[in-house]
Protein backbone atom coordinates (compact mmCIF):
# COMPACT_ATOMS: atom_id res chain seq x y z
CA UNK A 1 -17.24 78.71 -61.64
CA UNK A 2 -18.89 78.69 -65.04
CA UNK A 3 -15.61 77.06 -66.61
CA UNK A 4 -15.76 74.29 -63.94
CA UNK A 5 -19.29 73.59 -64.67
CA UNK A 6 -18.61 73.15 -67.81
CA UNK A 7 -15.34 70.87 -67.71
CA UNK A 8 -17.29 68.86 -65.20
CA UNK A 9 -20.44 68.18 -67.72
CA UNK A 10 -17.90 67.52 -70.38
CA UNK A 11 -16.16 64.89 -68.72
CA UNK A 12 -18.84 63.27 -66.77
CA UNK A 13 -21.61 63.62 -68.63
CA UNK A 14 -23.90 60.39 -67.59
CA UNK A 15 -22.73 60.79 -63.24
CA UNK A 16 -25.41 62.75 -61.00
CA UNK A 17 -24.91 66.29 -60.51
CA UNK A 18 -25.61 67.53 -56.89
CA UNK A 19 -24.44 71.16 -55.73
CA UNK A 20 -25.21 73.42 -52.85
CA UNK A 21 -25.92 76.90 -53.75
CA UNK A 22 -26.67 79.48 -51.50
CA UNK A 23 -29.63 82.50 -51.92
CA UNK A 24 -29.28 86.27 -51.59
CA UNK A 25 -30.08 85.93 -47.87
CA UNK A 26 -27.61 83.15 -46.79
CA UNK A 27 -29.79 80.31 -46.94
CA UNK A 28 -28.41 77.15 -48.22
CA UNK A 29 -29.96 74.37 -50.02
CA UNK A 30 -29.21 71.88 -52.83
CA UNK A 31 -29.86 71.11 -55.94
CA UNK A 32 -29.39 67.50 -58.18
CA UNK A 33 -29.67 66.62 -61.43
CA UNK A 34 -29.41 63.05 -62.86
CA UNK A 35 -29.11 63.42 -66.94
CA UNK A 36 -29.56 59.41 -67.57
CA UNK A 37 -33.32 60.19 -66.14
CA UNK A 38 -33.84 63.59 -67.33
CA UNK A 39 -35.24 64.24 -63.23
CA UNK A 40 -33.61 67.06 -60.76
CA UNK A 41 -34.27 67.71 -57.53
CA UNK A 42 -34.42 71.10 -54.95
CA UNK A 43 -34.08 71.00 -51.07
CA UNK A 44 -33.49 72.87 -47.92
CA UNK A 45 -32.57 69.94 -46.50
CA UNK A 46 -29.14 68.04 -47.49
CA UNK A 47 -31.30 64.44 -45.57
CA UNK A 48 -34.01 65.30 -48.33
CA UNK A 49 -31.18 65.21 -50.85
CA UNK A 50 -29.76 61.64 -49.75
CA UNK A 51 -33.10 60.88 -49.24
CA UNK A 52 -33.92 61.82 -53.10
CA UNK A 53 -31.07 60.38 -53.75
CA UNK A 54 -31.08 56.96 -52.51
CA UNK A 55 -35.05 56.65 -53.71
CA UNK A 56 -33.50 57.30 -57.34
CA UNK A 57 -31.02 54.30 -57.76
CA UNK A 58 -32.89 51.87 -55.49
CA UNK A 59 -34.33 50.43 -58.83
């Protein structure tokens, strides 16, 4: 997993980075990262994520 973070940074280092990780107790929720703007993103909620999402390259 490490290794395919890291090949994925490498070769796209400008796209947005959005993964779904799950806790200790089986709850899932995602996570986003855009490096052009520097701003990331947490949520429960994968509509909060396109919502986040959406808000971020409407400009």
């Amino acid at each position: 997993m490490i290794w395919a973070n890291f090949v994925k940074k490498l070769l796209a280092p400008h796209e947005l980075q959005v993964w779904r990780k799950v806790d200790r107790h089986g709850n899932i929720y995602w996570q986003a990262y855009d490096p052009v703007t520097g701003k990331s993103f947490s949520s429960g909620s994968e509509t909060d994520m396109s919502m986040w999402i959406e808000q971020l390259y409407r400009y």
